[in-house]
PDB file of N, CA and C in Angstrom:
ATOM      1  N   UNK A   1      -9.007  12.814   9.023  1.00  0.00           N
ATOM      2  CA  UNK A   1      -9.437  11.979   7.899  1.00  0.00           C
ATOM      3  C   UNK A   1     -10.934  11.740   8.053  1.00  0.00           C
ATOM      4  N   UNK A   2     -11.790  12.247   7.430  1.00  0.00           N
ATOM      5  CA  UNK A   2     -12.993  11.771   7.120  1.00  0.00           C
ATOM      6  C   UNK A   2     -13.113  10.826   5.823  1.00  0.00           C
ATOM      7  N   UNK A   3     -14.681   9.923   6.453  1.00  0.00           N
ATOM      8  CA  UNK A   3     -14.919   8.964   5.377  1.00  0.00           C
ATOM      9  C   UNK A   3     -15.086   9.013   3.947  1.00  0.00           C
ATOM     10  N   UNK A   4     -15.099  10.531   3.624  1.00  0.00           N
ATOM     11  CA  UNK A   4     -15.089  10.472   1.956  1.00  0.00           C
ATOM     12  C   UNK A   4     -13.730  10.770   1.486  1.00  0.00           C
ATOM     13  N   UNK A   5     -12.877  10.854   2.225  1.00  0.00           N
ATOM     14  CA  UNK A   5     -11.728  11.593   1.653  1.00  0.00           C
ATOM     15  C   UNK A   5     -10.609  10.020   1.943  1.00  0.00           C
ATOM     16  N   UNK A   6     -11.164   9.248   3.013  1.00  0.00           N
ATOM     17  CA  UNK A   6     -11.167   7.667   3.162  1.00  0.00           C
ATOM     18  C   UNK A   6     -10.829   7.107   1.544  1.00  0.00           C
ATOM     19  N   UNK A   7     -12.821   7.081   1.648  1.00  0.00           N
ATOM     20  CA  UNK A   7     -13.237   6.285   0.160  1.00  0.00           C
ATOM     21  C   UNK A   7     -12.391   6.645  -0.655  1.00  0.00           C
ATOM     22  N   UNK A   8     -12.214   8.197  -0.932  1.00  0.00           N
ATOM     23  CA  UNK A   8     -11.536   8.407  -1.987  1.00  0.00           C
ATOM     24  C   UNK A   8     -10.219   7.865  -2.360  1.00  0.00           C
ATOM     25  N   UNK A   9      -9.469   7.734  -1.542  1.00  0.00           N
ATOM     26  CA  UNK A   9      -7.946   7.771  -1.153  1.00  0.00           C
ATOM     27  C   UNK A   9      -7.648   6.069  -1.786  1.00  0.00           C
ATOM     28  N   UNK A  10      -8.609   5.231  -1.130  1.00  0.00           N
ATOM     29  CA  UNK A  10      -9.000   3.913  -1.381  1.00  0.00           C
ATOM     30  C   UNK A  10      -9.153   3.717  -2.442  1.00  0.00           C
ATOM     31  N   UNK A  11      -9.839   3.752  -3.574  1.00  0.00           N
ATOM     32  CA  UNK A  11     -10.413   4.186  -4.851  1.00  0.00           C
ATOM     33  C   UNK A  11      -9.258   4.687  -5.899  1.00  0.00           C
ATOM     34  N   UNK A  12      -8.195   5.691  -5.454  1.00  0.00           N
ATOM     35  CA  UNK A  12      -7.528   5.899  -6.410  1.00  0.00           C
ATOM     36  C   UNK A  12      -5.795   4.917  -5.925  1.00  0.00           C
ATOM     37  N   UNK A  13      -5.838   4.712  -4.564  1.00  0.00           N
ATOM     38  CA  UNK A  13      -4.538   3.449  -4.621  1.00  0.00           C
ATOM     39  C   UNK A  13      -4.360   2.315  -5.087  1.00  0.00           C
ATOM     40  N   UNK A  14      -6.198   1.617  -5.524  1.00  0.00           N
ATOM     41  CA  UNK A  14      -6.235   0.527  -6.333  1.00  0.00           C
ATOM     42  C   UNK A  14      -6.196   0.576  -6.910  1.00  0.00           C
ATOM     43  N   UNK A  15      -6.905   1.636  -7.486  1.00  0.00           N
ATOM     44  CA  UNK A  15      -7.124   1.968  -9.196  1.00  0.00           C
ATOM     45  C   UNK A  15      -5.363   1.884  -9.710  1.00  0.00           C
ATOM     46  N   UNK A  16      -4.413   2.798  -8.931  1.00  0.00           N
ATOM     47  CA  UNK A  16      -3.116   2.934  -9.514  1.00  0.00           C
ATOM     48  C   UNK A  16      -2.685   0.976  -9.187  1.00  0.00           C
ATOM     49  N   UNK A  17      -2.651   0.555  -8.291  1.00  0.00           N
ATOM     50  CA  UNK A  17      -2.311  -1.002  -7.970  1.00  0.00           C
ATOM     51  C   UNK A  17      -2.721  -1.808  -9.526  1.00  0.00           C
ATOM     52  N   UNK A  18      -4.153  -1.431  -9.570  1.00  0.00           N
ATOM     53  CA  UNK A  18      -5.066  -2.552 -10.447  1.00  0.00           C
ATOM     54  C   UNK A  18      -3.957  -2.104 -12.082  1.00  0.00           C
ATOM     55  N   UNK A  19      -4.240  -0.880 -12.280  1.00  0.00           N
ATOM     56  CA  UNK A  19      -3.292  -0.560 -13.429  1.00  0.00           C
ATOM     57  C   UNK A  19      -2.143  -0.578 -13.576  1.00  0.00           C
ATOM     58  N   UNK A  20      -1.355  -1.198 -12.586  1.00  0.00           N
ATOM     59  CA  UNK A  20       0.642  -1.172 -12.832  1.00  0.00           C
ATOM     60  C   UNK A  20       0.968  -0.014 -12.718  1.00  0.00           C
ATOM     61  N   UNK A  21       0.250   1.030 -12.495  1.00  0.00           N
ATOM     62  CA  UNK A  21       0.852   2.287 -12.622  1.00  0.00           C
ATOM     63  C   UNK A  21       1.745   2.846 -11.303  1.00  0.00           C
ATOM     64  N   UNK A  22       3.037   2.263 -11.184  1.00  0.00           N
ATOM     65  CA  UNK A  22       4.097   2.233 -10.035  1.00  0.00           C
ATOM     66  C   UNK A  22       3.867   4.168  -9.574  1.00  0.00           C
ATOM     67  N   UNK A  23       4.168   4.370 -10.797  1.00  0.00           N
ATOM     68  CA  UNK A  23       4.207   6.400 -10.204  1.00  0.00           C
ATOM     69  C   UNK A  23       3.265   6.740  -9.844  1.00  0.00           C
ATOM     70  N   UNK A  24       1.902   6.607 -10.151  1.00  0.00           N
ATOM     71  CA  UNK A  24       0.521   6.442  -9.828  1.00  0.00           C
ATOM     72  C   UNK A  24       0.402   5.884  -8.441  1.00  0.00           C
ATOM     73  N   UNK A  25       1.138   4.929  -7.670  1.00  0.00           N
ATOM     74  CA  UNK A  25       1.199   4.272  -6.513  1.00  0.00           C
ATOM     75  C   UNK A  25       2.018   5.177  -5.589  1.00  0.00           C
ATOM     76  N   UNK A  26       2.956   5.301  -6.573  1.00  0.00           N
ATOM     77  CA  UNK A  26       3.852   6.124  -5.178  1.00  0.00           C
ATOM     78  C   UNK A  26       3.852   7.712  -4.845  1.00  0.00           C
ATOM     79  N   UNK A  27       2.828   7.952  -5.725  1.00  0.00           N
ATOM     80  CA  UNK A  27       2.433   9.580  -5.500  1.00  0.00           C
ATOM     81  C   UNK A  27       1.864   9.847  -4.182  1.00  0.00           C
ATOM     82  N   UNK A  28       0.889   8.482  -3.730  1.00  0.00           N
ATOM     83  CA  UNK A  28       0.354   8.537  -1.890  1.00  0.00           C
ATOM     84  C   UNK A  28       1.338   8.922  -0.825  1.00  0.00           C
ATOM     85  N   UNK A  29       2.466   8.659  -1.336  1.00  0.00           N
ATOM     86  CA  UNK A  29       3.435   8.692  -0.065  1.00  0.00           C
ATOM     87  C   UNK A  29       4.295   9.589  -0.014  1.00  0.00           C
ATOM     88  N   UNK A  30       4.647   9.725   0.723  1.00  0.00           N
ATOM     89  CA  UNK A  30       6.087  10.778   1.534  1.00  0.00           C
ATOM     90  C   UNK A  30       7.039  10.355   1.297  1.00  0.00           C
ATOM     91  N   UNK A  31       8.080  11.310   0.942  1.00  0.00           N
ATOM     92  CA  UNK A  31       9.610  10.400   0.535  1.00  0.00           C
ATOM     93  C   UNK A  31      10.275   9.759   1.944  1.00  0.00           C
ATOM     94  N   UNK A  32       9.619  10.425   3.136  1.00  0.00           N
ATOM     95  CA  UNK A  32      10.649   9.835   4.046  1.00  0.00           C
ATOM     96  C   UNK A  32       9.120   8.555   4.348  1.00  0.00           C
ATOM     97  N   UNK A  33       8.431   8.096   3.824  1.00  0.00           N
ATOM     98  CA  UNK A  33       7.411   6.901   4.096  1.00  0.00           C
ATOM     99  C   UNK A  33       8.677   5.596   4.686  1.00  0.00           C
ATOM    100  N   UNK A  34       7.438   5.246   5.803  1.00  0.00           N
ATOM    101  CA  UNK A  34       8.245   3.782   5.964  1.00  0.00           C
ATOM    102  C   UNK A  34       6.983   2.714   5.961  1.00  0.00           C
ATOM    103  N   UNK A  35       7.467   1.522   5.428  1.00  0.00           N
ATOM    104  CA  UNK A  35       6.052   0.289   4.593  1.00  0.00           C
ATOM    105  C   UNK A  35       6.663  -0.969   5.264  1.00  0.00           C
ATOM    106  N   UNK A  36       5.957  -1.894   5.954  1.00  0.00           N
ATOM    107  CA  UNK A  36       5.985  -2.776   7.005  1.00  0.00           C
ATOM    108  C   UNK A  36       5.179  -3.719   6.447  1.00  0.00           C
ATOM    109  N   UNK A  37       5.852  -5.038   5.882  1.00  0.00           N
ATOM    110  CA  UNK A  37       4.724  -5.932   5.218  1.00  0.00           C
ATOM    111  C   UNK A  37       5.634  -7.395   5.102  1.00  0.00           C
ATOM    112  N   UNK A  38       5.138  -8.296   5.178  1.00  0.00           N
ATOM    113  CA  UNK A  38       5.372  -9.970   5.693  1.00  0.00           C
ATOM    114  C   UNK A  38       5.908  -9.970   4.439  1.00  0.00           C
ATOM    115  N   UNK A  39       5.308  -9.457   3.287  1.00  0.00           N
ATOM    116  CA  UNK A  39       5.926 -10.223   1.768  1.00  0.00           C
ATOM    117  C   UNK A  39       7.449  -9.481   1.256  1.00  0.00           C
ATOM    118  N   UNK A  40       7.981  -8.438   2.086  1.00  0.00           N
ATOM    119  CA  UNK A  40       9.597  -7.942   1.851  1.00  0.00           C
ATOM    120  C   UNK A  40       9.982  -8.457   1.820  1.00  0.00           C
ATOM    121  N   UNK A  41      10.159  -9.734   3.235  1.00  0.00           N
ATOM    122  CA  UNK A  41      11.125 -11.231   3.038  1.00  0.00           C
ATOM    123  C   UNK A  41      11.017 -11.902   1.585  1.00  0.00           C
ATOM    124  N   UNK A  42       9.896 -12.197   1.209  1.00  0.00           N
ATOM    125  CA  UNK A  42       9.676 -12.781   0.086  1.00  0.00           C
ATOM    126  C   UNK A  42      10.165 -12.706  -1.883  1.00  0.00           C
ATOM    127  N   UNK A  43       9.892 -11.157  -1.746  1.00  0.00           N
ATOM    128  CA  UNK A  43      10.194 -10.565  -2.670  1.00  0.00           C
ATOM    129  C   UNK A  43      11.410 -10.517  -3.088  1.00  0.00           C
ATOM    130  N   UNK A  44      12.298  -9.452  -1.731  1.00  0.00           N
ATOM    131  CA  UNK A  44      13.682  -9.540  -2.054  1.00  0.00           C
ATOM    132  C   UNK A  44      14.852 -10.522  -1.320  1.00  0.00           C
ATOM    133  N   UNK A  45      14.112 -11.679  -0.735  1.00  0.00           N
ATOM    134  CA  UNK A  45      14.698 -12.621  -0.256  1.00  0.00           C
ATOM    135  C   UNK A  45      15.913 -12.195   0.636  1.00  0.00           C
ATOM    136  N   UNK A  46      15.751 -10.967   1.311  1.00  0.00           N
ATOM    137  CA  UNK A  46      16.582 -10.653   2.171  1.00  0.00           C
ATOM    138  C   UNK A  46      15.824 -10.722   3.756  1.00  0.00           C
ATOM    139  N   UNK A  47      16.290 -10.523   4.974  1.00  0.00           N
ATOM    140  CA  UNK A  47      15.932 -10.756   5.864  1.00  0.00           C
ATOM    141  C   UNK A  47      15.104  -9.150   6.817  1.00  0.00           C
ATOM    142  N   UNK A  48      14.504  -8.806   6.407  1.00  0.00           N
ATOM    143  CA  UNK A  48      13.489  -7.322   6.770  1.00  0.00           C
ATOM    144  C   UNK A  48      12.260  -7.709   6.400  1.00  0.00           C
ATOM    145  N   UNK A  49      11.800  -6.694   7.174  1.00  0.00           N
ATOM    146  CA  UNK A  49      10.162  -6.807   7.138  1.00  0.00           C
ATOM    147  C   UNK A  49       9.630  -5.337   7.055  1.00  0.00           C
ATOM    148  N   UNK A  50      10.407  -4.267   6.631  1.00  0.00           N
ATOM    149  CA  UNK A  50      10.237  -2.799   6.107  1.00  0.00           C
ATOM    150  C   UNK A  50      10.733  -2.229   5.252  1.00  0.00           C
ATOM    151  N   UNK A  51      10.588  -1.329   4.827  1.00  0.00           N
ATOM    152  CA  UNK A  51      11.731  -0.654   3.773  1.00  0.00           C
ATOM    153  C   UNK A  51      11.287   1.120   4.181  1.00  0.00           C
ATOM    154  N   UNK A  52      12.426   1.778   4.056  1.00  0.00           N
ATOM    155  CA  UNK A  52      12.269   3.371   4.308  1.00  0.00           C
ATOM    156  C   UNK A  52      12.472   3.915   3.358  1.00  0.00           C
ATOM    157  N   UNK A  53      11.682   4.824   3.433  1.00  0.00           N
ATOM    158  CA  UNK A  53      11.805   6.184   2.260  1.00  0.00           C
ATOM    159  C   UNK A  53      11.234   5.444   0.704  1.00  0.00           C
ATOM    160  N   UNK A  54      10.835   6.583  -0.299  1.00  0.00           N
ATOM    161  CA  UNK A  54      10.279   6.284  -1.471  1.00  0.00           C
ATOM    162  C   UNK A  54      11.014   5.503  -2.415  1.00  0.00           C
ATOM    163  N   UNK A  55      12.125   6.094  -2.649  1.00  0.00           N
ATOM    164  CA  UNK A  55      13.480   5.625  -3.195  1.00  0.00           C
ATOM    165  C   UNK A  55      13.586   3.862  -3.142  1.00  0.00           C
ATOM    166  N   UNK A  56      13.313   3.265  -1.548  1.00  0.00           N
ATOM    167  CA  UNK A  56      13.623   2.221  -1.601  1.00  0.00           C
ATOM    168  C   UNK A  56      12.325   1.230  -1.723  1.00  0.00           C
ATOM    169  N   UNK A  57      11.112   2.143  -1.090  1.00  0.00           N
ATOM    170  CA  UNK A  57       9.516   1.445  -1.875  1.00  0.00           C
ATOM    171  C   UNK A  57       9.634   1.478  -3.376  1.00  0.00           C
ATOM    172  N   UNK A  58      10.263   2.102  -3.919  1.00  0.00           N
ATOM    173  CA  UNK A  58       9.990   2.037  -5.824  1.00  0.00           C
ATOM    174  C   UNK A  58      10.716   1.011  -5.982  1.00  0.00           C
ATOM    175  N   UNK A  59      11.978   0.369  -5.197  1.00  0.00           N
ATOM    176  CA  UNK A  59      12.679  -0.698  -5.848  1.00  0.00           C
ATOM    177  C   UNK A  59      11.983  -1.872  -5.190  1.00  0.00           C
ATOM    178  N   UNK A  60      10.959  -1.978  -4.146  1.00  0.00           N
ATOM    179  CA  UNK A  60      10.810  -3.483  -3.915  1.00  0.00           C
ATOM    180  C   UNK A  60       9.418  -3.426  -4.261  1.00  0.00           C
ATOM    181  N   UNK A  61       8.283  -2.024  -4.840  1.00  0.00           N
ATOM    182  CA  UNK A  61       7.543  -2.758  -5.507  1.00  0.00           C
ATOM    183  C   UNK A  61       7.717  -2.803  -6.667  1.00  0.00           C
ATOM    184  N   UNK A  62       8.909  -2.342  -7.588  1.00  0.00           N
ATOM    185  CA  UNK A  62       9.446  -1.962  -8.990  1.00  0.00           C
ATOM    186  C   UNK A  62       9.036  -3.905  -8.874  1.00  0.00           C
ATOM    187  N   UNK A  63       9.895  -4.388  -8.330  1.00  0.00           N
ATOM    188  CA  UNK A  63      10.175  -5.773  -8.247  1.00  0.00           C
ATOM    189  C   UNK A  63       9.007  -6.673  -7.873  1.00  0.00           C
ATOM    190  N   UNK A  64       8.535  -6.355  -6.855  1.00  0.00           N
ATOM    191  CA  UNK A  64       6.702  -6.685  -6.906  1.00  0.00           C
ATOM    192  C   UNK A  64       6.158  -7.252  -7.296  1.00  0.00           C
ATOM    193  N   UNK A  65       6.075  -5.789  -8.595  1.00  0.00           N
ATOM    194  CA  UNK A  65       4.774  -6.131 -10.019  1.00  0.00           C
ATOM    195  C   UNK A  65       5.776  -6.606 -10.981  1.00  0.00           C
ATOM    196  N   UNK A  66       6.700  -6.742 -11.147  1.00  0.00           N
ATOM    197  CA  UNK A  66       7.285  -7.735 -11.938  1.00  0.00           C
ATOM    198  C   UNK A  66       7.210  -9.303 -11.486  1.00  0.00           C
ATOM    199  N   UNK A  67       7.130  -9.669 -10.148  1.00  0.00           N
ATOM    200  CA  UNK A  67       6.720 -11.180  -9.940  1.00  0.00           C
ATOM    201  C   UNK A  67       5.354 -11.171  -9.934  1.00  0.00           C
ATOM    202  N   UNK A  68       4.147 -10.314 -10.047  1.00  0.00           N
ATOM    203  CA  UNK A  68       3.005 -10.697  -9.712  1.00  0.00           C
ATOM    204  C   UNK A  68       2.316  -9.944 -10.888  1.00  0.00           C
ATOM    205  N   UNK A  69       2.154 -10.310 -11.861  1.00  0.00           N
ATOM    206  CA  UNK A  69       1.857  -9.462 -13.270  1.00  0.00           C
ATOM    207  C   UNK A  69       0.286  -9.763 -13.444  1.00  0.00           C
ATOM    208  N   UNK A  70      -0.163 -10.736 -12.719  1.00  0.00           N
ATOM    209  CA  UNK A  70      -1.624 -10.677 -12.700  1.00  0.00           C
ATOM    210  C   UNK A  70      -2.054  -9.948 -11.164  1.00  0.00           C
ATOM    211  N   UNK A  71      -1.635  -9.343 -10.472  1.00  0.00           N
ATOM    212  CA  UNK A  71      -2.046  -8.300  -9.579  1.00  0.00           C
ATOM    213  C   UNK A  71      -3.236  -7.451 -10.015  1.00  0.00           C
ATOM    214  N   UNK A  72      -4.123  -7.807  -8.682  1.00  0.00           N
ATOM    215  CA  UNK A  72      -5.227  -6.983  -8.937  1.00  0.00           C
ATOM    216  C   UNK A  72      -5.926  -6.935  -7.403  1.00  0.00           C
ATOM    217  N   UNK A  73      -6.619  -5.894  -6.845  1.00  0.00           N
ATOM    218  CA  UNK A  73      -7.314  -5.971  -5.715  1.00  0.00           C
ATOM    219  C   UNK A  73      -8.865  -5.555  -5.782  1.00  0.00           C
ATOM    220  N   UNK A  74      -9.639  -6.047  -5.184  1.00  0.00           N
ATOM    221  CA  UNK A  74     -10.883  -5.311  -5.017  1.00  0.00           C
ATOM    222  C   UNK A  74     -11.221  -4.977  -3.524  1.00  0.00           C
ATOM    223  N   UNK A  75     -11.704  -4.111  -2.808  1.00  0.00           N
ATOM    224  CA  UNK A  75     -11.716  -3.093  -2.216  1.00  0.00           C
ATOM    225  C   UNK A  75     -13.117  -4.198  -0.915  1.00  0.00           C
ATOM    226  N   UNK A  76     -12.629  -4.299   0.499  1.00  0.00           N
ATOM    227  CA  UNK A  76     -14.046  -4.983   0.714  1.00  0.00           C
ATOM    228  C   UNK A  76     -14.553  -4.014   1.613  1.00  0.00           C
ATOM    229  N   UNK A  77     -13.551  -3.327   2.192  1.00  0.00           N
ATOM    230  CA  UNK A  77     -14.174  -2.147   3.480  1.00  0.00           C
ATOM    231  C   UNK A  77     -13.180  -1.254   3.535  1.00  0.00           C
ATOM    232  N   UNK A  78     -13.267   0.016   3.710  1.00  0.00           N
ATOM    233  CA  UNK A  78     -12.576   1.086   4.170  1.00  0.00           C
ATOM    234  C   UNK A  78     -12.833   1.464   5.684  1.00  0.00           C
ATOM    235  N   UNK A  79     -11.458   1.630   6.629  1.00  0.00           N
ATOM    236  CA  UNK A  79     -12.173   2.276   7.942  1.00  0.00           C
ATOM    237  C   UNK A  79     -11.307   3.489   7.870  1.00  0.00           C
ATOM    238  N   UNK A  80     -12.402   3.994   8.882  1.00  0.00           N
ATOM    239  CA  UNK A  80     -11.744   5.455   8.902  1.00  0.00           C
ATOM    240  C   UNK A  80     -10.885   5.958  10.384  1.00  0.00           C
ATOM    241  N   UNK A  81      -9.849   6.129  10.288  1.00  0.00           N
ATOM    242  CA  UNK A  81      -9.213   7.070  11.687  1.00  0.00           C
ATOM    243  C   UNK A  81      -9.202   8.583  11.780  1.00  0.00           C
ATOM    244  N   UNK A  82      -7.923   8.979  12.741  1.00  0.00           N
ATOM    245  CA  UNK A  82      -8.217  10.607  13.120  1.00  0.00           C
ATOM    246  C   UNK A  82      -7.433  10.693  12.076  1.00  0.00           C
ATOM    247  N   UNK A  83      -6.131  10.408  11.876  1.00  0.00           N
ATOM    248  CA  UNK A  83      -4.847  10.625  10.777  1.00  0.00           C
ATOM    249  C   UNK A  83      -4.720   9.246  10.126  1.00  0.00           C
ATOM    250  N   UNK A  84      -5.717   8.453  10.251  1.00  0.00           N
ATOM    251  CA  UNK A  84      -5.297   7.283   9.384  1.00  0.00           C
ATOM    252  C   UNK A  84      -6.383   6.440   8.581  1.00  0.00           C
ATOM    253  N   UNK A  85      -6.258   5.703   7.375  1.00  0.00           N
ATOM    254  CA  UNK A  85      -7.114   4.760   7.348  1.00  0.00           C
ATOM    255  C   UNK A  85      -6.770   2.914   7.106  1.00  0.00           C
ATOM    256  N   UNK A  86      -7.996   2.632   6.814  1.00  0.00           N
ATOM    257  CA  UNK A  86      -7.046   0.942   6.644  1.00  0.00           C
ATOM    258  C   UNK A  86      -8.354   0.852   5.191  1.00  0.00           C
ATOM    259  N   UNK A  87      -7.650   0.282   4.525  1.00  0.00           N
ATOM    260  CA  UNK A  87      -8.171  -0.654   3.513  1.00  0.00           C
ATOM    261  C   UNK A  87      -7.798  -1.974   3.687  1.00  0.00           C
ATOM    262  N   UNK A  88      -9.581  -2.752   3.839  1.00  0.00           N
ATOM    263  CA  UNK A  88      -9.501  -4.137   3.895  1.00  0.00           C
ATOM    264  C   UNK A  88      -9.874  -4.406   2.270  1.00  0.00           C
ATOM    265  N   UNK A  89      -8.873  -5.525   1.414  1.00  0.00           N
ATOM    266  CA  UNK A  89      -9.398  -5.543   0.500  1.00  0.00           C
ATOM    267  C   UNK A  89      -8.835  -7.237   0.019  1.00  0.00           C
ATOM    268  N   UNK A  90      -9.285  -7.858  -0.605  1.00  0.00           N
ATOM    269  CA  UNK A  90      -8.776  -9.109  -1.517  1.00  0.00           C
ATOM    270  C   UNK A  90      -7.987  -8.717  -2.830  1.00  0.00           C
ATOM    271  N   UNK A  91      -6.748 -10.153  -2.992  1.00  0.00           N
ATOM    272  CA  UNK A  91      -5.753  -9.639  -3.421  1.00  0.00           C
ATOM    273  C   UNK A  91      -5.794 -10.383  -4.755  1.00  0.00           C
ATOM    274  N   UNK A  92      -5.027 -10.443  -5.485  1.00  0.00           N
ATOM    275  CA  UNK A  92      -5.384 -11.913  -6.889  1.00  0.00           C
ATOM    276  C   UNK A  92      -4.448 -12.977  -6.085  1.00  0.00           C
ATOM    277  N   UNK A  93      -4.191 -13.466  -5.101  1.00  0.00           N
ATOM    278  CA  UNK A  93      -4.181 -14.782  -4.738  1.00  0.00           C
ATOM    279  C   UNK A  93      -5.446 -14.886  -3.901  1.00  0.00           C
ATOM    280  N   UNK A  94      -6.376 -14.213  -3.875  1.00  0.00           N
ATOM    281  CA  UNK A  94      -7.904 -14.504  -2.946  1.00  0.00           C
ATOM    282  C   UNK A  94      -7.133 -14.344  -1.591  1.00  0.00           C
ATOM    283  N   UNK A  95      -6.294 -13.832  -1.034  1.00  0.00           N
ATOM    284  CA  UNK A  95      -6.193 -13.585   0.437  1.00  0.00           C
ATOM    285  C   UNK A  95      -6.971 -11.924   0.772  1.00  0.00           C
ATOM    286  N   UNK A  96      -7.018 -12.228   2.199  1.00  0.00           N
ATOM    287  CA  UNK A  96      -7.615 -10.986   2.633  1.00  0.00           C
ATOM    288  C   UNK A  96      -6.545  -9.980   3.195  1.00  0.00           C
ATOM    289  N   UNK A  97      -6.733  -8.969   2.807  1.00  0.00           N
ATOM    290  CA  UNK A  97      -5.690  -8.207   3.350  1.00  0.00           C
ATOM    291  C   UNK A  97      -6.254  -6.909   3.959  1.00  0.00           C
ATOM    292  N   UNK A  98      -5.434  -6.503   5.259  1.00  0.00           N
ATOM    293  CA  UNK A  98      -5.605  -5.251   5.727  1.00  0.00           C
ATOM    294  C   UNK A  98      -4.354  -4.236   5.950  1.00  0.00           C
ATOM    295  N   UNK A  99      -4.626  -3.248   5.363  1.00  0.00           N
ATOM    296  CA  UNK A  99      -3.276  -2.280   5.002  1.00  0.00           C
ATOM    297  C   UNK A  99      -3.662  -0.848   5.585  1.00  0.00           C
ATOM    298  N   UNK A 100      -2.885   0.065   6.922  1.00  0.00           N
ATOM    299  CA  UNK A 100      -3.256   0.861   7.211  1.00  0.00           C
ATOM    300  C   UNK A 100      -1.986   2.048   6.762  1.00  0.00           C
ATOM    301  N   UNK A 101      -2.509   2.889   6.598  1.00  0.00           N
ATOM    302  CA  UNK A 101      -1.919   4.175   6.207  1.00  0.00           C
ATOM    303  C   UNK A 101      -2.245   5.321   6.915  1.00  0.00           C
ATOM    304  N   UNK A 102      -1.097   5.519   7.579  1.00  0.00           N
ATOM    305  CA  UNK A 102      -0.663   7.039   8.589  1.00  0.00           C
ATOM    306  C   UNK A 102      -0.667   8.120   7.688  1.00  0.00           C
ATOM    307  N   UNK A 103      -1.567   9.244   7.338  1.00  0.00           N
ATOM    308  CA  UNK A 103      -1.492  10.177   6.376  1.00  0.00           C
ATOM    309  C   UNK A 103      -0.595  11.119   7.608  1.00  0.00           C
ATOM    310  N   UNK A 104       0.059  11.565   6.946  1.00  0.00           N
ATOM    311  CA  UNK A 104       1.234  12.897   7.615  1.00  0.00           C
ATOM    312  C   UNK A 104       0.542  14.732   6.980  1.00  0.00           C
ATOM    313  N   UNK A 105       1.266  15.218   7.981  1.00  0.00           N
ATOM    314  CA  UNK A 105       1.023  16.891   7.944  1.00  0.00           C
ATOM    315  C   UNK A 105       0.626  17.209   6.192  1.00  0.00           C
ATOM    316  N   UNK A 106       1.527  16.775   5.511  1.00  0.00           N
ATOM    317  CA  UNK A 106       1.178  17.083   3.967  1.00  0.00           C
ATOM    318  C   UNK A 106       0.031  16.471   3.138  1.00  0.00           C
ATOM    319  N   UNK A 107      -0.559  15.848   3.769  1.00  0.00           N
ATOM    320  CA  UNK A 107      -1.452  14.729   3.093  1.00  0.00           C
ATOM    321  C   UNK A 107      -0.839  13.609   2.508  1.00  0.00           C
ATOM    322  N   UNK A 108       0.366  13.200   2.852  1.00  0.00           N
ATOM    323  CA  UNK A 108       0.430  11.780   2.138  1.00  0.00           C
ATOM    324  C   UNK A 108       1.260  11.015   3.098  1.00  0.00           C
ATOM    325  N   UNK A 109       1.169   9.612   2.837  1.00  0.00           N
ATOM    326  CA  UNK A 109       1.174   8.006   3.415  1.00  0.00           C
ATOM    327  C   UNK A 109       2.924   8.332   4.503  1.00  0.00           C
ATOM    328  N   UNK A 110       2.715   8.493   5.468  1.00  0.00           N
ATOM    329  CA  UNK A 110       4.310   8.465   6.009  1.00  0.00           C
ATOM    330  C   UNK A 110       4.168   7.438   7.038  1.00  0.00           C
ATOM    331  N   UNK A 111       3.550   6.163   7.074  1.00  0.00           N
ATOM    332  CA  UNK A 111       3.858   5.020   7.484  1.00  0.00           C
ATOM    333  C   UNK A 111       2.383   4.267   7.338  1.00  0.00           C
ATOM    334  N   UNK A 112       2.876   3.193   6.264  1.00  0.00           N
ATOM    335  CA  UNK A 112       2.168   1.612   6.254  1.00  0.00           C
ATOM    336  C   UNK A 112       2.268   0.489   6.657  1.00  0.00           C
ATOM    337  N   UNK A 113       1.305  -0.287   6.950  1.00  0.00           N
ATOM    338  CA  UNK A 113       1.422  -1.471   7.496  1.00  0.00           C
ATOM    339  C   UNK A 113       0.570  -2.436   7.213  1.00  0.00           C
ATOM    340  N   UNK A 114       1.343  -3.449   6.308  1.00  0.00           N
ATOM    341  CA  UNK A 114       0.234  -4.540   5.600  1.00  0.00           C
ATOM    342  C   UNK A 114      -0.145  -5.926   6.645  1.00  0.00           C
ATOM    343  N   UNK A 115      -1.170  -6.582   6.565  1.00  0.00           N
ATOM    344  CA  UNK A 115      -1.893  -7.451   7.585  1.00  0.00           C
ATOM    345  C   UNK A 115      -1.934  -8.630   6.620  1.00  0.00           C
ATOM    346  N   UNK A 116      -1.837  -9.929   6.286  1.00  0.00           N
ATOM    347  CA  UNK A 116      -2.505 -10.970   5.237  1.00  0.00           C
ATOM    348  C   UNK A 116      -3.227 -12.112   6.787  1.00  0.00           C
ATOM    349  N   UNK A 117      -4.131 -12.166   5.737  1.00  0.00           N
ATOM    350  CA  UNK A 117      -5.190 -13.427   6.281  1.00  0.00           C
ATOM    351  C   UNK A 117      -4.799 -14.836   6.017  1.00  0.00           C
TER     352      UNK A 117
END
């Protein structure tokens, strides 16, 4: 992973986030992706803190952007790894968030992991 292919990557996951565009979101990832984030409890009020595969990311952020319809992020830093990057960015509740993404052999997301401030 180099830093323009970083930026880039960054740039078009918000862009799909900022626009609702769920298929647009889940085109980053791998069907066998696994996504690790504090707000699963929240969302689907069940007791996990991951969800596996695409199939089951489309149903808990299907559900998501239906509780959070003013969703929006702006972008504050990108870092760069060997196979990975993190986007630090602010969320529309003003928290800070850091979200890293394991790019896999094919080029896309086969494990995330969200951070809140």
């Amino acid at each position: 992973m180099d830093a323009d292919s970083a930026q880039q990557f960054a740039r078009e996951w918000v862009k799909a986030w900022n626009d609702h565009d769920l298929d647009a979101i889940l085109a980053h990832y791998a069907e066998d992706v696994v996504f690790h984030s504090p707000r699963i409890r929240m969302v689907t009020g069940r007791d996990i803190d991951s969800v596996s595969g695409k199939t089951a990311l489309r149903s808990y952020w299907g559900a998501a952007l239906e509780q959070a319809r003013d969703l929006y992020f702006e972008i504050d830093q990108v870092l760069t790894g060997s196979d990975a990057l993190t986007i630090v960015y602010t969320n529309h509740r003003q928290q800070t968030v850091a979200e890293t993404f394991v790019i896999g052999a094919g080029g896309k997301v086969v494990r995330s992991i969200a951070a809140y401030a």
